[in-house]
N, C-alpha and C. Protein backbone atom coordinates (compact mmCIF):
# COMPACT_ATOMS: atom_id res chain seq x y z
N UNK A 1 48.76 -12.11 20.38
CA UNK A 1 47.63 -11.23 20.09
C UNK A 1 46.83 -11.79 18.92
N UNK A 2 45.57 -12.44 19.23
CA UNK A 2 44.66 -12.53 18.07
C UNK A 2 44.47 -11.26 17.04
N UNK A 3 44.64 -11.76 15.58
CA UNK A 3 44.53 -10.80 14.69
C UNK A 3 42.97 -11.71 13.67
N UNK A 4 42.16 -12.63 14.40
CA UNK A 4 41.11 -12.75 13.79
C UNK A 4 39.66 -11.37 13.92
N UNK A 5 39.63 -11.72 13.00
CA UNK A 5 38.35 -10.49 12.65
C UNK A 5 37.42 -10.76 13.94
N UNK A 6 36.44 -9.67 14.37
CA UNK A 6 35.75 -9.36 15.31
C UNK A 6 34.50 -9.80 14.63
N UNK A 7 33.49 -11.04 15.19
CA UNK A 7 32.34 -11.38 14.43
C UNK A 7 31.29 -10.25 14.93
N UNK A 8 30.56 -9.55 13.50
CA UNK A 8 30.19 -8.41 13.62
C UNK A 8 28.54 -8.47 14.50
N UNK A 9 28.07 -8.13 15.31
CA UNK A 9 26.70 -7.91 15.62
C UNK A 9 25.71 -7.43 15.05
N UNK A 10 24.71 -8.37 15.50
CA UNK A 10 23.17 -7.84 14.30
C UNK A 10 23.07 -6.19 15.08
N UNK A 11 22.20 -5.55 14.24
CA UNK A 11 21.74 -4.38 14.54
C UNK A 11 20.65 -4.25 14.39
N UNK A 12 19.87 -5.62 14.43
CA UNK A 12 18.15 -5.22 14.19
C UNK A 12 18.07 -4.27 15.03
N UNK A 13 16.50 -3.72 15.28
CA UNK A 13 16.19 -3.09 16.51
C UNK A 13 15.48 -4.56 16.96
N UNK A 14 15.53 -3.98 18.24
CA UNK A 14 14.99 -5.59 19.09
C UNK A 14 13.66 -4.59 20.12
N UNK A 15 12.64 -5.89 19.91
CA UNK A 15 11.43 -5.09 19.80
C UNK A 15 10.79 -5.02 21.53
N UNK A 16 10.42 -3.99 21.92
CA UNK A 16 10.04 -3.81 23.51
C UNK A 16 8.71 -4.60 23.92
N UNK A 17 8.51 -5.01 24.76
CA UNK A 17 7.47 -5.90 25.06
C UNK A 17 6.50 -5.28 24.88
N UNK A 18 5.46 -6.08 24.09
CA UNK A 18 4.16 -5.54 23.78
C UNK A 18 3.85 -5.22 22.05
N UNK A 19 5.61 -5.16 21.35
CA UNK A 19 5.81 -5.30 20.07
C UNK A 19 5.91 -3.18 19.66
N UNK A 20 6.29 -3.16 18.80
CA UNK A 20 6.53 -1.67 18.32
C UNK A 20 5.07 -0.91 18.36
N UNK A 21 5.46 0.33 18.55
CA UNK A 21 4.09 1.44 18.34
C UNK A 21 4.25 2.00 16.89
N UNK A 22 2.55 2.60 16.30
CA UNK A 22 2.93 3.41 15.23
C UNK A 22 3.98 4.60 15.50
N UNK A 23 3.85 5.22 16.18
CA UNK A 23 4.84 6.48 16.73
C UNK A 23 6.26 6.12 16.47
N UNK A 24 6.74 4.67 17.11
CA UNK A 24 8.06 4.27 16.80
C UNK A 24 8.46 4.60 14.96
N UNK A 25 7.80 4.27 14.21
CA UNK A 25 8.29 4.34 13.01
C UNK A 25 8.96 5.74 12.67
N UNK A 26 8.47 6.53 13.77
CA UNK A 26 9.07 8.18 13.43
C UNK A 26 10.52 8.17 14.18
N UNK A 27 10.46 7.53 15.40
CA UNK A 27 12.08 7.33 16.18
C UNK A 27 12.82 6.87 15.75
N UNK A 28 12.58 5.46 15.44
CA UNK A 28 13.52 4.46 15.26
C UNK A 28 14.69 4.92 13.83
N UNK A 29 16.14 4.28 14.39
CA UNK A 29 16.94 4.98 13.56
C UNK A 29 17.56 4.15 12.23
N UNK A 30 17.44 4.53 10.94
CA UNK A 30 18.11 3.60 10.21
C UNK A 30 17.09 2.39 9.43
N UNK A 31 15.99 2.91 10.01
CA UNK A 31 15.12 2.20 9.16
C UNK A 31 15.21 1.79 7.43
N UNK A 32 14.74 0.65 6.68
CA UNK A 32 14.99 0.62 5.76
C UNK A 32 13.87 1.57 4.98
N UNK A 33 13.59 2.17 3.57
CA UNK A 33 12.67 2.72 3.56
C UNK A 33 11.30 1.74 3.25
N UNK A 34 10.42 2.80 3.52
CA UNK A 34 9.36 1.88 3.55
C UNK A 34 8.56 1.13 4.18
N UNK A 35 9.53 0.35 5.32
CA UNK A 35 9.53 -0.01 6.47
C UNK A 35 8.13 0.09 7.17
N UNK A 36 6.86 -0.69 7.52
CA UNK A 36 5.71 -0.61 7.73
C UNK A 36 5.71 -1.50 8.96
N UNK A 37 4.71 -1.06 9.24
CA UNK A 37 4.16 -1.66 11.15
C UNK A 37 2.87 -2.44 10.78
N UNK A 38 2.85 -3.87 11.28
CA UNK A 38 1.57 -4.74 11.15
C UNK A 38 1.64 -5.60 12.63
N UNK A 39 0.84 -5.72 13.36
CA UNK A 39 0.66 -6.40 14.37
C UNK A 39 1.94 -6.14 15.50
N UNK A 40 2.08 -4.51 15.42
CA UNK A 40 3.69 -4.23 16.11
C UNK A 40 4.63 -4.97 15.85
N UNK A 41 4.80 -5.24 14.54
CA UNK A 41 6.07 -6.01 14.05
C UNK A 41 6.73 -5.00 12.83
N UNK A 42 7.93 -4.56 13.07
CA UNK A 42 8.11 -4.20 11.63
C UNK A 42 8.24 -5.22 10.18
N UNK A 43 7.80 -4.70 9.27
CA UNK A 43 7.80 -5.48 8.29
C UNK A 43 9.16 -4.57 7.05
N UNK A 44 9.78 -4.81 6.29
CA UNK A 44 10.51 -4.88 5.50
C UNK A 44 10.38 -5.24 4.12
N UNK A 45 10.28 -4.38 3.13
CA UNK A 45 9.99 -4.60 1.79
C UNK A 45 11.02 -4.84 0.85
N UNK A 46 11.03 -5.84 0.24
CA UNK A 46 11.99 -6.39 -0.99
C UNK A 46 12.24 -5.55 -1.96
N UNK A 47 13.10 -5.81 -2.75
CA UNK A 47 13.33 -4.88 -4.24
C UNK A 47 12.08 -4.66 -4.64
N UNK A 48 12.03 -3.47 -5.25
CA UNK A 48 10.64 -3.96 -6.37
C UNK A 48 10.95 -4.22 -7.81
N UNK A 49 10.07 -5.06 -8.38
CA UNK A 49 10.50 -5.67 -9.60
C UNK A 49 9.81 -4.77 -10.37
N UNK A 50 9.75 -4.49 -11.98
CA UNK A 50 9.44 -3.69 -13.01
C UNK A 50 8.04 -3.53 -13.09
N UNK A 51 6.92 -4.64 -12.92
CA UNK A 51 5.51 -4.68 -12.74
C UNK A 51 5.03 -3.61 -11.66
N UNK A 52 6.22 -4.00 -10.56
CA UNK A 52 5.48 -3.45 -9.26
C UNK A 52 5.93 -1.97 -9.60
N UNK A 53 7.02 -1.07 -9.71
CA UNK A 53 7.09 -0.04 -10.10
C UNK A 53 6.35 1.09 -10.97
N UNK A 54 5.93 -0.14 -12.25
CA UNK A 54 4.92 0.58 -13.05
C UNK A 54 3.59 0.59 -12.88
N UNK A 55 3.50 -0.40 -12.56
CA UNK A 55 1.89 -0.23 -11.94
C UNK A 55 1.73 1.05 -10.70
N UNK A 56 2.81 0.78 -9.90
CA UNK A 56 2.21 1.91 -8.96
C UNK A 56 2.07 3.20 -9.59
N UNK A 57 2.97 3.77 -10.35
CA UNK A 57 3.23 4.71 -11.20
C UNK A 57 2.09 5.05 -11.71
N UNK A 58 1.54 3.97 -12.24
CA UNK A 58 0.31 4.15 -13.28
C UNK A 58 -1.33 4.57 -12.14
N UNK A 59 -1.27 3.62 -11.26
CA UNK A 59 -2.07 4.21 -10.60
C UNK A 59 -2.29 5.57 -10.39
N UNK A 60 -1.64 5.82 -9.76
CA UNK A 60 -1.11 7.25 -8.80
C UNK A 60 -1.08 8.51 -10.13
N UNK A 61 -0.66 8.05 -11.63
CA UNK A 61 -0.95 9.31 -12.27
C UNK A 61 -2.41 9.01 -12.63
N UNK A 62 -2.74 8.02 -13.18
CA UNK A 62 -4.22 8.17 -13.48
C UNK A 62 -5.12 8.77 -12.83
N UNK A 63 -4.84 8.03 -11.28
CA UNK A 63 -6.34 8.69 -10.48
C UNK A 63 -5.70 9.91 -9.97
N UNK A 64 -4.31 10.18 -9.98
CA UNK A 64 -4.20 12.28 -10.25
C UNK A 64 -5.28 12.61 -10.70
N UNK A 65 -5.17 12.68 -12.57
CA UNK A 65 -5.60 12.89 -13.70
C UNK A 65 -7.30 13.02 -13.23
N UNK A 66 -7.98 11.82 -12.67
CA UNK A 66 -9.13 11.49 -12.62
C UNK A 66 -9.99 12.24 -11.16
N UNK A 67 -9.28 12.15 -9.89
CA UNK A 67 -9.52 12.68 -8.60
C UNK A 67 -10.34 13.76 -8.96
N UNK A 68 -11.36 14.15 -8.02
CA UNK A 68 -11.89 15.59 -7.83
C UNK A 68 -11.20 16.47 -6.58
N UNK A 69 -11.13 17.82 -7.26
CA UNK A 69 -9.96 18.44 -6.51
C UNK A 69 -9.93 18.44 -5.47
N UNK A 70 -11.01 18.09 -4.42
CA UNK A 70 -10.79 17.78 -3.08
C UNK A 70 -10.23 16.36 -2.60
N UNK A 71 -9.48 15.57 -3.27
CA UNK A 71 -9.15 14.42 -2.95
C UNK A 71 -7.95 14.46 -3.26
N UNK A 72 -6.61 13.75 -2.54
CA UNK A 72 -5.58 13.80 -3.18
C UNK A 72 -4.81 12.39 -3.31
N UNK A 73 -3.91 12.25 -4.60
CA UNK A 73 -3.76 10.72 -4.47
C UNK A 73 -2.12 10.88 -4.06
N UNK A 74 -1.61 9.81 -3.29
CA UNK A 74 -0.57 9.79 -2.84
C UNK A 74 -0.04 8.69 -3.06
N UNK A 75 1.37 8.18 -3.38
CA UNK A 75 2.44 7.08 -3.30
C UNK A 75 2.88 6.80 -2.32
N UNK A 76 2.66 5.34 -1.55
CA UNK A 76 3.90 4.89 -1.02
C UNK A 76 4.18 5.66 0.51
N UNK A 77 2.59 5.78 1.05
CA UNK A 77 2.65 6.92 2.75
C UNK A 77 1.85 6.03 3.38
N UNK A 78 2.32 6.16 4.94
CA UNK A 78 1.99 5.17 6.05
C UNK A 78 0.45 5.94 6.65
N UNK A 79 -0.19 5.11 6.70
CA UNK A 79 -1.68 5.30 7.26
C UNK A 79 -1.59 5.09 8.55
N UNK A 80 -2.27 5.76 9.99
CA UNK A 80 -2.50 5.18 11.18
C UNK A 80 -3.76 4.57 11.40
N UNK A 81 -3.60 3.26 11.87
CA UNK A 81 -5.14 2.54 11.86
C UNK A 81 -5.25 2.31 12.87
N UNK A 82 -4.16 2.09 13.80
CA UNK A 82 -4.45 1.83 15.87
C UNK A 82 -2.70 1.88 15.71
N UNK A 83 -2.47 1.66 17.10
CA UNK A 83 -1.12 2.00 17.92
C UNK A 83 -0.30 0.67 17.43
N UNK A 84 -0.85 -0.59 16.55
CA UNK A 84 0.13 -1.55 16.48
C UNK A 84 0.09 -1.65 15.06
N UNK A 85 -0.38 -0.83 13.92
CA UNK A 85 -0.28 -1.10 12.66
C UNK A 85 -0.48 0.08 12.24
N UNK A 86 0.62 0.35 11.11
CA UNK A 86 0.84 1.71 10.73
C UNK A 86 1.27 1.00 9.21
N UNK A 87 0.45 0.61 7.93
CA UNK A 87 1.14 -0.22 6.64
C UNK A 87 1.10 0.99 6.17
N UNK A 88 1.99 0.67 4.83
CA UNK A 88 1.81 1.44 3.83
C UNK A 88 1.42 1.50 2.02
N UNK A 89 0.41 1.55 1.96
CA UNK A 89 -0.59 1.00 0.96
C UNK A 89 0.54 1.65 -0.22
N UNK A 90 0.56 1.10 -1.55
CA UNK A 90 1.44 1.55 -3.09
C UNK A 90 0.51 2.85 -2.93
N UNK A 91 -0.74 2.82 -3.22
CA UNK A 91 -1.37 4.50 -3.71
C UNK A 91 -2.49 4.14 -2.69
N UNK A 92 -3.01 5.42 -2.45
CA UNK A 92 -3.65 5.87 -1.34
C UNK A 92 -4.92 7.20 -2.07
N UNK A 93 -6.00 7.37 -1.98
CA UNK A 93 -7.02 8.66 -2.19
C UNK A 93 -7.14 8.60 -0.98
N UNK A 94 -6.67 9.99 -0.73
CA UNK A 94 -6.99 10.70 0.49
C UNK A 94 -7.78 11.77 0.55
N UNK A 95 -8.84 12.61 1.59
CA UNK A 95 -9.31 13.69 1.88
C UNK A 95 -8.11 14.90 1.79
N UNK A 96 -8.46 15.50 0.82
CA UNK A 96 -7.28 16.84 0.53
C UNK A 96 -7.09 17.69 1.89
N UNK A 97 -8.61 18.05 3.10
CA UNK A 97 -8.72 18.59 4.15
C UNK A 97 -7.23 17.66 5.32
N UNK A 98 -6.56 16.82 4.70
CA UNK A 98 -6.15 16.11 5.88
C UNK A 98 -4.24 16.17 5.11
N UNK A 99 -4.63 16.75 3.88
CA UNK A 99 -2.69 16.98 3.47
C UNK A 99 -2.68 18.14 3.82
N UNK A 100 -1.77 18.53 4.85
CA UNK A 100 -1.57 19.90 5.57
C UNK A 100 -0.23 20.53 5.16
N UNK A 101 1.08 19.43 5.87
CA UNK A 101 1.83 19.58 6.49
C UNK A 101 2.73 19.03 5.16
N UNK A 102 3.64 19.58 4.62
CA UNK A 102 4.59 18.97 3.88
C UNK A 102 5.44 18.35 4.92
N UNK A 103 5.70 18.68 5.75
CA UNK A 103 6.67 17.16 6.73
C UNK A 103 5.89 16.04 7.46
N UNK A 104 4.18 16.35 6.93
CA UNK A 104 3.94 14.78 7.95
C UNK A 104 4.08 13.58 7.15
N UNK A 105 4.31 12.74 7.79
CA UNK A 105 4.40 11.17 7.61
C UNK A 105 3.59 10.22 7.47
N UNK A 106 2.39 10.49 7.98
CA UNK A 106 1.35 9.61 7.47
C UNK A 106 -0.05 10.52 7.73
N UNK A 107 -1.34 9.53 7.69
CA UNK A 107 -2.42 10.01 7.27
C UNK A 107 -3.36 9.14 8.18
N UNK A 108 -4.57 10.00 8.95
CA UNK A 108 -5.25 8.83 9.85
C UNK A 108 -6.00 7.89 8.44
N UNK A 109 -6.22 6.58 8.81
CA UNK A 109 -6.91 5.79 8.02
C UNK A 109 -8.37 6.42 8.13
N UNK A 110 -9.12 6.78 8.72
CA UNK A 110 -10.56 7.41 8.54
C UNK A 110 -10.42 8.41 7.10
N UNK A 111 -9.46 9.47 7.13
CA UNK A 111 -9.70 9.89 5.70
C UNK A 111 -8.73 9.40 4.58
N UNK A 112 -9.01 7.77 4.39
CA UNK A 112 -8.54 7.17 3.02
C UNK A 112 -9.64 6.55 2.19
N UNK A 113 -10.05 7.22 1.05
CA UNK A 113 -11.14 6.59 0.40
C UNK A 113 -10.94 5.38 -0.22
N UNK A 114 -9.54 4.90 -0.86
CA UNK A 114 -9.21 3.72 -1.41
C UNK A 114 -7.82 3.78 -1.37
N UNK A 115 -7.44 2.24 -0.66
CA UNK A 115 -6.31 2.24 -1.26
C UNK A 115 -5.51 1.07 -1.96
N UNK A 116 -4.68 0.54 -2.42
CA UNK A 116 -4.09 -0.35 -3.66
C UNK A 116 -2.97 -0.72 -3.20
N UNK A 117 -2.75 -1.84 -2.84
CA UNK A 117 -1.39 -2.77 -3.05
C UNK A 117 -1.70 -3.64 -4.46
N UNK A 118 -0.01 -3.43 -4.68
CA UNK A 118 0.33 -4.37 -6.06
C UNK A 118 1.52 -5.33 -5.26
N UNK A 119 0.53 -6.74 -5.68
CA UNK A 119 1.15 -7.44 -4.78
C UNK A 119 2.86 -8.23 -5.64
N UNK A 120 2.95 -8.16 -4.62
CA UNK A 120 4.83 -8.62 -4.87
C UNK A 120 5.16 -10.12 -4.00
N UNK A 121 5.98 -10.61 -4.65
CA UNK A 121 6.09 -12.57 -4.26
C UNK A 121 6.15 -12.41 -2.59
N UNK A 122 7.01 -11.13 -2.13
CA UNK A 122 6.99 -11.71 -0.72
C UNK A 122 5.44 -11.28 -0.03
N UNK A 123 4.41 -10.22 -0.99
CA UNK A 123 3.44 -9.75 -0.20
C UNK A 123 2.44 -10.55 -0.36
N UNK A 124 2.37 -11.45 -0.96
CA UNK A 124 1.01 -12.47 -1.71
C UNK A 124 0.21 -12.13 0.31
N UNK A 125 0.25 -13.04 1.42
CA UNK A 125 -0.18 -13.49 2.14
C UNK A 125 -1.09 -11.94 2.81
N UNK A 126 -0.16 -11.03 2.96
CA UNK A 126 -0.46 -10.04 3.48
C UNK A 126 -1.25 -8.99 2.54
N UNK A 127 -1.26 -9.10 1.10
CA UNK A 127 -2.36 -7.89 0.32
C UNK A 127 -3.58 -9.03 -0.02
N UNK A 128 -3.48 -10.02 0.35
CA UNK A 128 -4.71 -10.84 0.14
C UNK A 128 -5.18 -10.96 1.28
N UNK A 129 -4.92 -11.59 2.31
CA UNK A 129 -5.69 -11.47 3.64
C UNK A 129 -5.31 -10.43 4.88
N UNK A 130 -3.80 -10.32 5.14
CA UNK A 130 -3.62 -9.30 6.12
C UNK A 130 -4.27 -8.13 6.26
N UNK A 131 -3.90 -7.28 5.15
CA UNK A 131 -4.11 -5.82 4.84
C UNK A 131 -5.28 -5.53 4.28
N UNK A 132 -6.11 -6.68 3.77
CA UNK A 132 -7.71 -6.13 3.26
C UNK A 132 -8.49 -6.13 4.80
N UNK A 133 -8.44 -7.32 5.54
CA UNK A 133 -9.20 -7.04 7.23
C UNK A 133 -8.64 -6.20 7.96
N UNK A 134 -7.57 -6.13 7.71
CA UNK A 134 -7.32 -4.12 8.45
C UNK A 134 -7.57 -2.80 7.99
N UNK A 135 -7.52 -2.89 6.85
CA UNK A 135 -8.24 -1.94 6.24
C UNK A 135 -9.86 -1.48 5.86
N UNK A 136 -10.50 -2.59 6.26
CA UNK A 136 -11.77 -2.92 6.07
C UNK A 136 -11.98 -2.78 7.40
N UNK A 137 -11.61 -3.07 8.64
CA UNK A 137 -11.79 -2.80 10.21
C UNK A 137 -11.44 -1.18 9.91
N UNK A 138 -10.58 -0.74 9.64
CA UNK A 138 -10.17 0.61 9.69
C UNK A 138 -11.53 1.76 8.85
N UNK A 139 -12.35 0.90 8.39
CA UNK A 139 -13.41 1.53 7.69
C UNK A 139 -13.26 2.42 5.99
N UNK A 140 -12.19 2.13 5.48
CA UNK A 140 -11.29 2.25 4.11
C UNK A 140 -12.32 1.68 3.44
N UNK A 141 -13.33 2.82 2.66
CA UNK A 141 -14.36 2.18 2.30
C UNK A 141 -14.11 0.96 0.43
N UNK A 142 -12.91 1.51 -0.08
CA UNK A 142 -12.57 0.41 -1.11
C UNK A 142 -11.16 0.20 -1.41
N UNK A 143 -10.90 -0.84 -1.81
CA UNK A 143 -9.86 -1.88 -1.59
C UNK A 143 -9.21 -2.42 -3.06
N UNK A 144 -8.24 -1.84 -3.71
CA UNK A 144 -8.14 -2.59 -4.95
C UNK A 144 -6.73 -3.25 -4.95
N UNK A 145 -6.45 -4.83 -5.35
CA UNK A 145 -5.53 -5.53 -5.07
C UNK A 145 -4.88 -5.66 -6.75
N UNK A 146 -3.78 -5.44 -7.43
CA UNK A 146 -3.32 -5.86 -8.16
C UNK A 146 -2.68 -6.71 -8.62
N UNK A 147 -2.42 -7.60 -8.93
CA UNK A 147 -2.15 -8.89 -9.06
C UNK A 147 -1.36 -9.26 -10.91
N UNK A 148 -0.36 -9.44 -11.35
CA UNK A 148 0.67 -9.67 -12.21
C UNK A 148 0.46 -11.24 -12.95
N UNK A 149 -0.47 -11.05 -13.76
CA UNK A 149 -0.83 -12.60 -14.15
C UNK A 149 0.01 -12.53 -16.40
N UNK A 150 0.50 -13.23 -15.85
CA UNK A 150 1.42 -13.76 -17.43
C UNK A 150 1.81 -12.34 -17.93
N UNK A 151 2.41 -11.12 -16.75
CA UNK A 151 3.04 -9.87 -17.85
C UNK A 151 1.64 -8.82 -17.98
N UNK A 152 0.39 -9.24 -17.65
CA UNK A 152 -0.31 -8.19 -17.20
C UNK A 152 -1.16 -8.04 -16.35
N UNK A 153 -2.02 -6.51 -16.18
CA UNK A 153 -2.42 -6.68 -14.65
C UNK A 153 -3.52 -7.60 -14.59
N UNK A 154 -4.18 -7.76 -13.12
CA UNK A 154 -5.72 -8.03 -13.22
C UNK A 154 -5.84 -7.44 -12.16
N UNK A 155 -6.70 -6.21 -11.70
CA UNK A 155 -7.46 -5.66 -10.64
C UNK A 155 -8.48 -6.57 -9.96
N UNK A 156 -8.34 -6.60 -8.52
CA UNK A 156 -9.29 -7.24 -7.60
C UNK A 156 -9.81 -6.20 -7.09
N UNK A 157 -11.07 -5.24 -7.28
CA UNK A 157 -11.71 -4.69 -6.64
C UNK A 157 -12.84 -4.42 -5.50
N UNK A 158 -12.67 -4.21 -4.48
CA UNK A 158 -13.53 -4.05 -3.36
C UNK A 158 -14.00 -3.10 -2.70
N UNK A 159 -15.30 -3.54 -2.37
CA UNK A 159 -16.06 -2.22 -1.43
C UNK A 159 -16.57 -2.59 0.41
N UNK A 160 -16.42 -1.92 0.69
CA UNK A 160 -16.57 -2.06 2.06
C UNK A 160 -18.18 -2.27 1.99
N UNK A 161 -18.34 -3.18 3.06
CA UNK A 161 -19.84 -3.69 2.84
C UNK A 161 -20.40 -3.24 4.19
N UNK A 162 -21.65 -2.33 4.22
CA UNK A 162 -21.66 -2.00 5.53
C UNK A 162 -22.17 -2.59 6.92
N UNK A 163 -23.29 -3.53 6.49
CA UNK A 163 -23.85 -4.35 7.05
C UNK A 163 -22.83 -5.34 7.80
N UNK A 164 -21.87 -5.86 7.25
CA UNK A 164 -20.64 -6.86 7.41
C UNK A 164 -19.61 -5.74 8.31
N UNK A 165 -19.35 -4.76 7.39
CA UNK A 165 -17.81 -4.22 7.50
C UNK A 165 -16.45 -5.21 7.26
N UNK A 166 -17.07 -5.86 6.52
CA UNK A 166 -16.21 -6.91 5.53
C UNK A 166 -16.06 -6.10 3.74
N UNK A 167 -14.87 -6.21 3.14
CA UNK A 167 -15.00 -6.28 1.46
C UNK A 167 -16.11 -7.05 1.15
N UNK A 168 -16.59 -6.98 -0.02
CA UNK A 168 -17.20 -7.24 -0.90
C UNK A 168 -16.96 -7.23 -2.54
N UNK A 169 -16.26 -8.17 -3.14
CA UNK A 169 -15.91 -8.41 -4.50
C UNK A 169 -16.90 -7.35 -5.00
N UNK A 170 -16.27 -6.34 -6.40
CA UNK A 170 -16.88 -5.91 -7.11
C UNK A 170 -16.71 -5.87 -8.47
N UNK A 171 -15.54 -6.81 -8.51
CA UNK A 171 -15.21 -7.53 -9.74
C UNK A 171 -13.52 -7.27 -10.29
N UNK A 172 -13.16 -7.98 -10.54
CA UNK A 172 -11.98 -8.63 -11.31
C UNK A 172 -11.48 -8.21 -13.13
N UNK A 173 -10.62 -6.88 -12.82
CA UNK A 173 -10.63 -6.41 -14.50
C UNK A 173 -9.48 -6.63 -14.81
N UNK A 174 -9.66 -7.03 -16.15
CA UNK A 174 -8.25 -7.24 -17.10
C UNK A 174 -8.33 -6.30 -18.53
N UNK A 175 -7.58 -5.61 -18.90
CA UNK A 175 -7.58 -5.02 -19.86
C UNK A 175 -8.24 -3.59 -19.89
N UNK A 176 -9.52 -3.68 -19.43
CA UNK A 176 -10.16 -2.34 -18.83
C UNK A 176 -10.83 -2.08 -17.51
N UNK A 177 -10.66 -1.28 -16.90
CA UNK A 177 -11.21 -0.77 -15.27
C UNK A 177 -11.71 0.06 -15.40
N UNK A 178 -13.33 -0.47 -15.49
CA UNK A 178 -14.56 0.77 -15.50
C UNK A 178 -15.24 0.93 -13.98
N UNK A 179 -15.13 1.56 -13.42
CA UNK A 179 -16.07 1.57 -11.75
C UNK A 179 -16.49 3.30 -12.07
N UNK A 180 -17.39 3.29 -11.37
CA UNK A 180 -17.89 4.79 -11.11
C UNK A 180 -17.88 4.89 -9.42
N UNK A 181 -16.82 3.96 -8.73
CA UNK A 181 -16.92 4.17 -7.09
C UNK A 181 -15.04 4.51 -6.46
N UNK A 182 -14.12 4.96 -5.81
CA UNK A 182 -14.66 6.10 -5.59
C UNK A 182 -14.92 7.30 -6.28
N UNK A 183 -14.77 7.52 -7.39
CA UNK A 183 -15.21 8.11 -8.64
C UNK A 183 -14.88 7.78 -9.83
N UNK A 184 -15.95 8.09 -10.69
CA UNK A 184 -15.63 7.15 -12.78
C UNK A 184 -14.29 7.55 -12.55
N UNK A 185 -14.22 6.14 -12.74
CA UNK A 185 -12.51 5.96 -13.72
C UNK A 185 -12.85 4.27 -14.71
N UNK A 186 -12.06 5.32 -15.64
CA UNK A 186 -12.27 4.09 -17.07
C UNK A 186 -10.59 4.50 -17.67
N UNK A 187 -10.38 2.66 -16.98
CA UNK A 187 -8.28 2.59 -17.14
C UNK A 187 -7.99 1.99 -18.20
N UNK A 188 -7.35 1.92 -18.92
CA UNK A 188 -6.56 1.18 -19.84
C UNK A 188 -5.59 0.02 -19.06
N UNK A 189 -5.77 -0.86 -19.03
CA UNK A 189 -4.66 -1.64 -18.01
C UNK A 189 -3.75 -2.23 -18.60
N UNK A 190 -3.56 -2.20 -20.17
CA UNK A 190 -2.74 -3.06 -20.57
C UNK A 190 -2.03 -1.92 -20.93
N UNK A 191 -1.78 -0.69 -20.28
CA UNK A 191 -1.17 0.17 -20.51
C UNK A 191 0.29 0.24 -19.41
N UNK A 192 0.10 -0.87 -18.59
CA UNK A 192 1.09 -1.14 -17.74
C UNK A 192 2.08 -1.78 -18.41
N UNK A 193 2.80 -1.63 -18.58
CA UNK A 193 3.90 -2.06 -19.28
C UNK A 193 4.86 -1.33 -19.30
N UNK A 194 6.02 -2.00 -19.83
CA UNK A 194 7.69 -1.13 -20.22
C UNK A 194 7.45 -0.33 -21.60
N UNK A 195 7.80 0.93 -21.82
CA UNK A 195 7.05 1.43 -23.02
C UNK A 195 7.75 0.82 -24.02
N UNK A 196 8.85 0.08 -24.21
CA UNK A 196 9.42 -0.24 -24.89
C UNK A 196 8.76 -1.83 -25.68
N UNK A 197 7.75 -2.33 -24.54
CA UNK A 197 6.36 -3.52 -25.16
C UNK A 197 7.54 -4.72 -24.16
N UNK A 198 7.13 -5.76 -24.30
CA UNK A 198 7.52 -7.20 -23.73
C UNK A 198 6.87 -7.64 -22.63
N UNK A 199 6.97 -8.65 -21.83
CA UNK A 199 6.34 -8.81 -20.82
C UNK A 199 7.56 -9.06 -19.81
N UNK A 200 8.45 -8.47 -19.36
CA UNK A 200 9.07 -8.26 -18.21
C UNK A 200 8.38 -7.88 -16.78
């Protein structure tokens, strides 16, 4: 009688022809969290490191703080943009008319006024080119990319251009983030940090 161990089987999910639906992300069992749909592929998110944590943080209370009460800002929730991509942006301004349901799961992309990835080593490819032309097809009228240069931030900000329906650079801030689009906000950015100071 063999007493060698039983070599264990993957348990991906293995994907049905044609690649995953947004809908699947609500079935499927055991998902990791977070877990986002791009080109009916699931995608899978890494640790997050201390930058990426606080920055999102920081977003998400500021433009609280800043939002007009019909807008609401959200962390870390899956948008529907068509049946094969369902991402999920760090912070999100949403139409307040469209948070209903304390058990739903995501949000159509038509009512997202802006939303923000802080990009992370494995996301470089996808918050720089993937996710700005889907979100910009999806009609997400601005786009802000964060980016971790020597321990602090630098904001890449964008506006949906209508003529194009392409982004449009609206400029690159370090230290302070003044825009009056989708409403004045004037950030402190070097306020991202460990409160304790260093550049971790």
């Amino acid at each position: 009688m063999s007493v060698a161990p039983k070599a264990s089987t993957p348990t991906w999910p293995i994907p049905p022809e044609g690649g995953w639906t947004a809908d699947d992300l609500e079935r499927l069992p055991n998902l990791p969290p977070h877990t986002e749909l791009i080109d009916g592929s699931l995608v899978f998110v890494s640790p997050q490191t201390l930058f990426h944590s606080r920055a999102v943080s920081f977003f998400e209370w500021q433009l609280q703080s800043l939002a007009p009460a019909d807008y609401e800002v959200v962390r870390e929730f899956t948008i529907d943009i068509d049946r094969q991509n369902r991402p999920e942006p760090d912070v999100i301004v949403v139409r307040g008319d469209v948070v209903e349901d304390p058990e739903q799961t995501r949000y159509p992309a038509e009512a997202v006024l802006l939303a923000i990835e802080v990009v992370s080593a494995d996301s470089v490819s996808r918050d720089r080119e993937t996710k700005p032309l889907k979100y910009a097809r999806a009609g997400i009228p601005h786009y802000w990319r964060v980016e971790h240069e020597k321990g602090v931030a630098a904001v890449h900000a964008f506006e949906l251009e209508p003529t194009t329906g392409a982004y449009a650079s609206v400029g690159i801030f370090r230290e302070r983030m003044k825009v009056s689009v989708p409403f004045p906000v004037d950030l402190d950015l070097t306020a991202i940090k460990p409160r304790r100071g260093g550049d971790r």
